[in-house]
Protein backbone atom coordinates (compact mmCIF):
# COMPACT_ATOMS: atom_id res chain seq x y z
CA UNK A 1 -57.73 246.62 216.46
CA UNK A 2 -56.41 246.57 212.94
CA UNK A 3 -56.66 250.07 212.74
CA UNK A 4 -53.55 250.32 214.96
CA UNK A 5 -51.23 247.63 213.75
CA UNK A 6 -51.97 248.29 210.33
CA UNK A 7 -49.12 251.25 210.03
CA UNK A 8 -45.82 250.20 211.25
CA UNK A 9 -44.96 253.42 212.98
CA UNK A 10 -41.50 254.18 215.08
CA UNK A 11 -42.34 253.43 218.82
CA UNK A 12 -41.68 256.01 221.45
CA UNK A 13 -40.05 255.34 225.17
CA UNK A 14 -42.60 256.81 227.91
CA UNK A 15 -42.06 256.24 231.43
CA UNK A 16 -44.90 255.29 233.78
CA UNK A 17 -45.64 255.37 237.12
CA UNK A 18 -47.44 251.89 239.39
CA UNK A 19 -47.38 251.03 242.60
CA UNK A 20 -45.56 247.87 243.50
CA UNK A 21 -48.59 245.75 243.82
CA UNK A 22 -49.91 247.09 240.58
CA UNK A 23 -46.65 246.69 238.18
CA UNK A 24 -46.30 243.09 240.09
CA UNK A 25 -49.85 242.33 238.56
CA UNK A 26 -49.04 243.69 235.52
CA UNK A 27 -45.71 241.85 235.29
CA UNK A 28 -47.35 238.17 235.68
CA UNK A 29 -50.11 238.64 233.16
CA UNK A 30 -47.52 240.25 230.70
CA UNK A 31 -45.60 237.02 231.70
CA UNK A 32 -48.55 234.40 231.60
CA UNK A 33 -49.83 236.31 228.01
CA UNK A 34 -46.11 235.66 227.01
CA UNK A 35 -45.53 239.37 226.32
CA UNK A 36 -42.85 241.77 227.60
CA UNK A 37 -44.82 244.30 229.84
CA UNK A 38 -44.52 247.04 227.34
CA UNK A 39 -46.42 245.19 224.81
CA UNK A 40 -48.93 244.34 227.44
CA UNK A 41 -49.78 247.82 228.38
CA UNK A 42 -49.80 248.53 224.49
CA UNK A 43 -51.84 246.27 223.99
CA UNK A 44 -54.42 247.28 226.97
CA UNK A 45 -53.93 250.59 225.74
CA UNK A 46 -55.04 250.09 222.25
CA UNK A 47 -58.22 247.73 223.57
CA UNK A 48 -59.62 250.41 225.78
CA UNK A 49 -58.72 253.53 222.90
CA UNK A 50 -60.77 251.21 220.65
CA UNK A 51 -63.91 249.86 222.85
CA UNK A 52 -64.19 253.89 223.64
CA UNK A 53 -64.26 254.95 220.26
CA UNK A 54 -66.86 252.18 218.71
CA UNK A 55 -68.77 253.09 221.70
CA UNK A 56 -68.64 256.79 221.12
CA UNK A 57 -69.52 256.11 217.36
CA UNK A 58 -72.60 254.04 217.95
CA UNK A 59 -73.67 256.34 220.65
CA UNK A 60 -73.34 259.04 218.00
CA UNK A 61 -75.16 256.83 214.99
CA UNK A 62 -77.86 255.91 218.07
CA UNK A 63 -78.50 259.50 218.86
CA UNK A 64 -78.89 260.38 215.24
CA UNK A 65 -81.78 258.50 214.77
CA UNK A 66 -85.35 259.68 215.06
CA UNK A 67 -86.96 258.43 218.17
CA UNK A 68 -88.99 254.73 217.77
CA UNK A 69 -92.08 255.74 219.60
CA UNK A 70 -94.69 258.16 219.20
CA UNK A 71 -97.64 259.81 220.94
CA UNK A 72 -99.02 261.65 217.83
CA UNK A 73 -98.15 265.20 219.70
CA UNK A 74 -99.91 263.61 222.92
CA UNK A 75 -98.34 264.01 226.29
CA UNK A 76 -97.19 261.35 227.77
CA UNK A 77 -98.69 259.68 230.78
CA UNK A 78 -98.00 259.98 234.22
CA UNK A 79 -96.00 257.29 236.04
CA UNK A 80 -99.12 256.32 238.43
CA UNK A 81 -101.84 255.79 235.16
CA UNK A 82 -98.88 253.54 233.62
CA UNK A 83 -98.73 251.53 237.39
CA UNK A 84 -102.28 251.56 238.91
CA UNK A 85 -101.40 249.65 241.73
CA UNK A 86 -104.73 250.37 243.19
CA UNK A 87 -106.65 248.61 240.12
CA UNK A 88 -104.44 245.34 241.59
CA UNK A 89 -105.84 245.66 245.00
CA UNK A 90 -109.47 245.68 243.76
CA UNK A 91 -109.82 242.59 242.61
C-alpha cells in the first residue's frame, strides 16, 4: 500500500451515495477502526485498487510463462482413458 501514501498529494471532496443500512455499517467500523469514515473508505479503496492490480500483474507474469507440461506434440487423452471407471468395477 506504500505505493499510495508514499506521495503526499492534495485530497479531493467527492460525494457518495449508500443506503442507510450501508453508511450505518460503514459508520461503526470507521468508528471501531478509530477512523473518520472518509479515511475508511480511502482506505478500502486503496486495498481493493491494490489486491486488483498485484492480481492482474501475476496473472500477467503467470500467463507469460511457457506451459509446465508436455505431450511431445501428442494429443491429449480423452477424459474416459484418464477415468476408466470400468477397470474399477472389474476387479
Amino acid at each position: 500500500m506504500a505505493k499510495f501514501a508514499a506521495k503526499r498529494r492534495p485530497l479531493r471532496n467527492v460525494t457518495v451515495t449508500l443506503d442507510e443500512t450501508l453508511l450505518r455499517q460503514a459508520r461503526v467500523r470507521a468508528a471501531a477502526e478509530d477512523k473518520s469514515l472518509s479515511a475508511f473508505l480511502a482506505g478500502l479503496l486503496r486495498e481493493r485498487l491494490v489486491m486488483d492490480g498485484d492480481y492482474r500483474r501475476a496473472l500477467d507474469e503467470f500467463l507469460r510463462q511457457k506451459p509446465i507440461l508436455s505431450t511431445g506434440g501428442k494429443p491429449l487423452p480423452k477424459r474416459d482413458e484418464i477415468h476408466d471407471r470400468g477397470l474399477l468395477r472389474r476387479r
